[in-house]
Protein backbone atom coordinates (compact mmCIF):
# COMPACT_ATOMS: atom_id res chain seq x y z
CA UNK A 1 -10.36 14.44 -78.28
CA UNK A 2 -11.83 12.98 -75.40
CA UNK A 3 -14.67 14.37 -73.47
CA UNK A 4 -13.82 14.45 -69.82
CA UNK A 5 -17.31 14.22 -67.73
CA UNK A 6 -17.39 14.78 -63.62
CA UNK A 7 -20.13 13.48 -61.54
CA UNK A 8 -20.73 12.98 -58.05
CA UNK A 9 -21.77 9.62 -55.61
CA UNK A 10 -23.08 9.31 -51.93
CA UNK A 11 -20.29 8.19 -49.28
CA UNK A 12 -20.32 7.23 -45.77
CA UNK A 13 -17.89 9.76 -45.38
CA UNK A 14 -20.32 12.95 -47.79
CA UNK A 15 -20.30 13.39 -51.53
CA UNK A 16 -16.97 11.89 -54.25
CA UNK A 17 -16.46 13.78 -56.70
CA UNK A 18 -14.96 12.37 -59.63
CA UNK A 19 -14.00 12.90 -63.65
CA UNK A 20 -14.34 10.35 -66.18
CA UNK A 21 -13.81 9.71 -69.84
CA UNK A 22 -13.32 6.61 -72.03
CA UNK A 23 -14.90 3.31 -72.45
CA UNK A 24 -13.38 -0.38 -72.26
CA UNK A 25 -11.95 -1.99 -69.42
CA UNK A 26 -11.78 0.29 -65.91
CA UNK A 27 -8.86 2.51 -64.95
CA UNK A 28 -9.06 3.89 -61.27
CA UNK A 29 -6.43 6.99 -61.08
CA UNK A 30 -5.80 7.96 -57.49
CA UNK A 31 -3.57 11.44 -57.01
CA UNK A 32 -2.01 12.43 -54.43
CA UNK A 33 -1.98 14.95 -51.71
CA UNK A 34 -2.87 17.75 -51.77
CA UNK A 35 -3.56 18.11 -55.22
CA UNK A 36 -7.18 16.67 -57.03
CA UNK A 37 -8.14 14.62 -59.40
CA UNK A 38 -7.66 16.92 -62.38
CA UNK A 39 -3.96 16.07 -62.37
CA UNK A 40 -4.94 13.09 -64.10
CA UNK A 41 -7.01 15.11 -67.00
CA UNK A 42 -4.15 15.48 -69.44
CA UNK A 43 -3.33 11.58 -69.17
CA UNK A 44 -7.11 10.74 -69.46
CA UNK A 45 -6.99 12.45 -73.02
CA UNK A 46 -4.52 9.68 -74.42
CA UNK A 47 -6.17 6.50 -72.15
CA UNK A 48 -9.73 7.45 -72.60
CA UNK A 49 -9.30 5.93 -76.13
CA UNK A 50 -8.67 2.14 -75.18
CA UNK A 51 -10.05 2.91 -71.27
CA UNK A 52 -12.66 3.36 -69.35
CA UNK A 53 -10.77 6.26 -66.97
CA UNK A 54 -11.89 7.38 -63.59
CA UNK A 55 -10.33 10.09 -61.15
CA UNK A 56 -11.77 9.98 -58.06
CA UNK A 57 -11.21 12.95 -55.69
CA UNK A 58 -10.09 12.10 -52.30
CA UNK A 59 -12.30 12.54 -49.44
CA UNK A 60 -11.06 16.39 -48.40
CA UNK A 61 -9.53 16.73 -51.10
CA UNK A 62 -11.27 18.81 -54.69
CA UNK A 63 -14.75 18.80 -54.95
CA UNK A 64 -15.05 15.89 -52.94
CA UNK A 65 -16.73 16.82 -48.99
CA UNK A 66 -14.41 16.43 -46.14
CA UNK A 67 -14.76 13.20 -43.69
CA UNK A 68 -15.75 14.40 -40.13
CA UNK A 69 -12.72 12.41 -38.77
CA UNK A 70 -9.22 12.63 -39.86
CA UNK A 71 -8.88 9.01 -41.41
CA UNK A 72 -6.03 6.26 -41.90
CA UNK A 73 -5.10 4.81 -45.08
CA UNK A 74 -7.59 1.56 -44.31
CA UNK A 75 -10.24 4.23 -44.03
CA UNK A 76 -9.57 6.05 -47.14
CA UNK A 77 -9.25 2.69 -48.88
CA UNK A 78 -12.90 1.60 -47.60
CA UNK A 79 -14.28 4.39 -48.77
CA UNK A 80 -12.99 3.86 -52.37
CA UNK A 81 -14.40 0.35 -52.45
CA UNK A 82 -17.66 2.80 -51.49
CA UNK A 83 -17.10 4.78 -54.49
CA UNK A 84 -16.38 1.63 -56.84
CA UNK A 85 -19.42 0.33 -55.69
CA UNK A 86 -21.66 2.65 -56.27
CA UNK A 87 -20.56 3.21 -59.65
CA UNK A 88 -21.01 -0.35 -60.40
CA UNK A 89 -17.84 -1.44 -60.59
CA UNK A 90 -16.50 -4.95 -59.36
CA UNK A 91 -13.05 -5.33 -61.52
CA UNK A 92 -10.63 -2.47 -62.46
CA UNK A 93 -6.40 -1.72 -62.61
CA UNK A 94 -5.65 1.12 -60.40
CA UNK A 95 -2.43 3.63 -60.84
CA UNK A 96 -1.91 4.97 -57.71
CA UNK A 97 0.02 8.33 -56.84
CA UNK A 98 2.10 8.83 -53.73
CA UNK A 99 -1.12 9.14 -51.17
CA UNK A 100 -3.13 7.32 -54.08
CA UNK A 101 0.16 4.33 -54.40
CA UNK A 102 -0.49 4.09 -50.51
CA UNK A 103 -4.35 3.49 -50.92
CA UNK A 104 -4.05 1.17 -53.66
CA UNK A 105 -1.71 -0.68 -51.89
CA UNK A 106 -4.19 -1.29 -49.45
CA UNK A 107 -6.87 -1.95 -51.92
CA UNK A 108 -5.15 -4.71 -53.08
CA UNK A 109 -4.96 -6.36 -50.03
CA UNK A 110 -8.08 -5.53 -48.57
CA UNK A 111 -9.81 -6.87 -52.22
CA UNK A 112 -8.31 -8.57 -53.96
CA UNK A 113 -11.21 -9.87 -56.71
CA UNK A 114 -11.48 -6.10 -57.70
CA UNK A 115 -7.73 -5.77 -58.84
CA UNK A 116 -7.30 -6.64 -61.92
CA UNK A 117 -3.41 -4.93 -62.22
CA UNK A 118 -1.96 -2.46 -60.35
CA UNK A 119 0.46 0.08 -60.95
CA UNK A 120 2.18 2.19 -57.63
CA UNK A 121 3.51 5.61 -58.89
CA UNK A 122 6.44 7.01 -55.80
CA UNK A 123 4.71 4.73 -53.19
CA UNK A 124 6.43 5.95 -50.25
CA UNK A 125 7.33 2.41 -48.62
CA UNK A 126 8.89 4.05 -45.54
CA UNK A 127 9.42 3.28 -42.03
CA UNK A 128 7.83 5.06 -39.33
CA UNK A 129 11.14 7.20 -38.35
CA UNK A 130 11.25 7.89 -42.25
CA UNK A 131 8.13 9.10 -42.63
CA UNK A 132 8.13 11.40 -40.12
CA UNK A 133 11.19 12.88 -40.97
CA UNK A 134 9.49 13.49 -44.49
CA UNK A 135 6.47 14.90 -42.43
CA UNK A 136 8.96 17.86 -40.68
CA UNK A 137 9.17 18.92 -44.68
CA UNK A 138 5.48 19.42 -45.28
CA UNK A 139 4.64 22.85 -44.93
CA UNK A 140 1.46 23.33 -42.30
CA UNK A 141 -1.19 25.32 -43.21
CA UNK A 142 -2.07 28.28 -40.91
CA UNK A 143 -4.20 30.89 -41.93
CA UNK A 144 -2.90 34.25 -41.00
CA UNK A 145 -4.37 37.51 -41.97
CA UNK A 146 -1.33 38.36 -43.37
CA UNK A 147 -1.86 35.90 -46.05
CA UNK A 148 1.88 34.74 -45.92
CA UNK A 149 0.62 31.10 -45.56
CA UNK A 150 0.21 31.40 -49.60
CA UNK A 151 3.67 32.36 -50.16
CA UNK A 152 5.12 29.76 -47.87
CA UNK A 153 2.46 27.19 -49.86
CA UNK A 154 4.16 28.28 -53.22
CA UNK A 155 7.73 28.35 -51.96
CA UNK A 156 6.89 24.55 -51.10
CA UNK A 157 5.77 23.55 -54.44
CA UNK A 158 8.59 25.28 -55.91
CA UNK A 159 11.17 23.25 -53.15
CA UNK A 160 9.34 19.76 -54.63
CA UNK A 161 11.13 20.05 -57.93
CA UNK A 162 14.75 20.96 -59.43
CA UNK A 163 15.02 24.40 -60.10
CA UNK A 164 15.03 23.85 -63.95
CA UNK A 165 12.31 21.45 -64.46
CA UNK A 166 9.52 23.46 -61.99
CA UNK A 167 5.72 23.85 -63.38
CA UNK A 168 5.03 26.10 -65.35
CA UNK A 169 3.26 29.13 -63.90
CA UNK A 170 -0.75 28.32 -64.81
CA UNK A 171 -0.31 24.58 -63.47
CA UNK A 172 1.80 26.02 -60.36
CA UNK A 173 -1.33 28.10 -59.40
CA UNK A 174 -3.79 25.41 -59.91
CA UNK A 175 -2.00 23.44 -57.75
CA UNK A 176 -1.52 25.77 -55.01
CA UNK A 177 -5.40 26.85 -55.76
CA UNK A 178 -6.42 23.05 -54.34
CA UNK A 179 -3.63 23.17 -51.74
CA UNK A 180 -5.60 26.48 -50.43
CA UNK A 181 -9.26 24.73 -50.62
CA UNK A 182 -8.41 21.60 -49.21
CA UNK A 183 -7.64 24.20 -46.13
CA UNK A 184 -5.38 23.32 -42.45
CA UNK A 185 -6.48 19.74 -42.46
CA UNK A 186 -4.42 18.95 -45.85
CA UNK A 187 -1.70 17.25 -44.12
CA UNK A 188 -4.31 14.45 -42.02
CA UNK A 189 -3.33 12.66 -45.43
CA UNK A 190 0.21 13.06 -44.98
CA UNK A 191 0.02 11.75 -40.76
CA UNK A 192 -2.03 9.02 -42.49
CA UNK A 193 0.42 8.00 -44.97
CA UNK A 194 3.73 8.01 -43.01
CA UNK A 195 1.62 5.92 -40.64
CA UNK A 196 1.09 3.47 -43.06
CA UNK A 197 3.42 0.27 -42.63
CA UNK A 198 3.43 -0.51 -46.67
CA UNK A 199 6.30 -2.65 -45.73
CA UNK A 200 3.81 -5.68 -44.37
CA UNK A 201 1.25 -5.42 -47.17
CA UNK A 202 3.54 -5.07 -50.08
CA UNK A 203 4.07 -8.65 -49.78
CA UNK A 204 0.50 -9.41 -49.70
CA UNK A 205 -0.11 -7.95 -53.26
CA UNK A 206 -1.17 -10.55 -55.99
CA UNK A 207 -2.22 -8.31 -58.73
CA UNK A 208 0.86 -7.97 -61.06
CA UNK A 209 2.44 -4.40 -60.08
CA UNK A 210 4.32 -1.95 -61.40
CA UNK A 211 6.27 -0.13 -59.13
CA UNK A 212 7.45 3.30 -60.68
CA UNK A 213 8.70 6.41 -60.11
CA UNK A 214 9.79 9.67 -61.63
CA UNK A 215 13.70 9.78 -61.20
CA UNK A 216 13.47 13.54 -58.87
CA UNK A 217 10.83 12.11 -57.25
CA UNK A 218 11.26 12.33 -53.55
CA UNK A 219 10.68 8.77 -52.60
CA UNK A 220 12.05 6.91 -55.92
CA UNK A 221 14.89 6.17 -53.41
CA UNK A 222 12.50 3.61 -51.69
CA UNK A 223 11.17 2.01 -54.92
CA UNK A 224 14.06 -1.01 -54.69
CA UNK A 225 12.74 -1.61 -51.40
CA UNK A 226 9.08 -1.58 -52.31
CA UNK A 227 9.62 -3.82 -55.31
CA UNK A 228 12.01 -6.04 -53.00
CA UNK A 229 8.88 -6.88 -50.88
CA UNK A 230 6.42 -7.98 -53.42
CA UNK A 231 6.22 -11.34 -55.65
CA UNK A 232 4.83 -10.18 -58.94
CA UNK A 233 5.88 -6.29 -59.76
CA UNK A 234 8.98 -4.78 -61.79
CA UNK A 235 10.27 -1.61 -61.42
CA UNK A 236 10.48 0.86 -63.45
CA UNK A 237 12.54 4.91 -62.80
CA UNK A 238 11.28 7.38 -65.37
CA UNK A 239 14.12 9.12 -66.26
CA UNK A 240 14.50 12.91 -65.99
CA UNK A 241 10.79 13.25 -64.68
CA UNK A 242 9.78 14.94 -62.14
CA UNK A 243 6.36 14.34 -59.21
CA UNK A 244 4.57 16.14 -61.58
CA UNK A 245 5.06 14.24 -64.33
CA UNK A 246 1.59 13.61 -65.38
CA UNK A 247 1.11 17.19 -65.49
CA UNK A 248 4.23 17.90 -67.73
CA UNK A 249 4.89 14.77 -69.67
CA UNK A 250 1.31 13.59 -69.97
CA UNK A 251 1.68 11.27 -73.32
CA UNK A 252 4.97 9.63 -71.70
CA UNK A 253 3.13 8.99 -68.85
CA UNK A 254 0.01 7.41 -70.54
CA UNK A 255 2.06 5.25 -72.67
CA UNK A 256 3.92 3.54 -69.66
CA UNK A 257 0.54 2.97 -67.76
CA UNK A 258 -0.63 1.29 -71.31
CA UNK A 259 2.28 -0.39 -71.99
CA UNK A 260 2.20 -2.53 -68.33
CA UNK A 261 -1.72 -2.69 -68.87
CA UNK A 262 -1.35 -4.33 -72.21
CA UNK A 263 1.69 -6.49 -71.32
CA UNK A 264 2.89 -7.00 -67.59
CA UNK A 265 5.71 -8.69 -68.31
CA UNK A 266 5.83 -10.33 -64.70
């Protein structure tokens, strides 16, 4: 079983937190919002073996300090070349998770020399009409002494999957649980996102990429369009998965990320 270590570095932007476990070649796993990097904890236990895996928690987001600013995608991407850095490392694949698809995305354009292959998991490759549309469906966070802010948080994670294939109740709460301490300003990452253009750095990418996506994923419908745009990715719909995938199908999960890893087939 591997043993799953967290540690902290020094940012421009306050402390990262991240996990780690594994040895051999890097593995940066980016989540998405507004969850943290413990998502990725269940996969780490089958990648650790052949991998050197780190989850990084996104500035806000965790145990990781909140940036003073809100921050665009370019910004949140700096500050993971920051991170990388300071833990000394100069060449890694990255698997990227909605928010984390749309800052490895930029990685890879922004730095190229430090990708080795990349793999975007529900990148939301939307326009900016799209993106706000999927904006109006993110529930705000305003704390009322009421507390019905927590109910309206749960009712959302319940709305993000089909009725029959929701978390299960412990992973439900731990999700809501980070939703809570990442506070109000959980949806800057959101704004930040569905300002993104992915649509003119896509094409940009020279890492081989896979683009993937759980089939009730919200944005798998984009993933033609996203693959469309680049010149070395494949795509890939995991059927009858759901955005929480790595949470409920861990070992299918890890296996796909391996497969690409060991064989790109581009």
């Amino acid at each position: 079983m591997a043993i799953i270590r967290r540690n902290y570095v020094d940012s421009s932007v306050g402390q990262i937190h991240y996990r780690f476990a594994g040895e051999g070649k890097p593995l940066l796993l980016l989540h998405q919002s507004a969850t943290s990097s413990v998502v990725y904890e269940p996969m780490m236990e089958y990648l650790a073996s052949n991998y050197l895996t780190i989850a990084m928690d996104t500035p806000g987001f965790g145990m990781s300090d909140y940036p003073k600013d809100q921050l665009s995608v370019p910004q949140y991407a700096e500050i993971v070349l920051e991170f990388l850095d300071e833990i000394q490392i100069t060449n890694t694949s990255i698997f990227g998770h909605h928010t984390g698809a749309s800052i490895a995305c930029e990685l890879a354009v922004m730095a190229p020399k430090i990708i080795d292959k990349l793999i975007l998991d529900g990148p939301p490759c939307v326009t900016f009409e799209e993106g706000q549309n999927h904006l109006k469906n993110v529930t705000p966070l305003t704390l009322t002494k009421d507390g019905s802010y927590v109910q309206k948080l749960w009712e959302y994670l319940l709305r993000e999957t089909p009725p029959d294939k929701t978390l299960d109740v412990e992973n439900m709460h731990n999700e809501l649980v980070w939703r809570l301490k990442a506070g109000p300003r959980y949806i800057e990452t959101y704004d930040a996102v569905f300002r993104y253009d992915m649509t003119t750095k896509l094409p940009l990418i020279k890492a081989p990429t896979l683009v993937m996506a759980a089939e009730f994923d919200t944005v798998a419908r984009y993933l033609d369009r996203a693959n469309g745009l680049m010149k070395k990715s494949r795509k890939y719909i995991v059927p009858n998965a759901t955005n929480f995938m790595m949470l409920q199908e861990p070992e299918r999960v890890a296996q796909i990320v391996q497969d690409f890893l060991t064989n790109p087939n581009i």
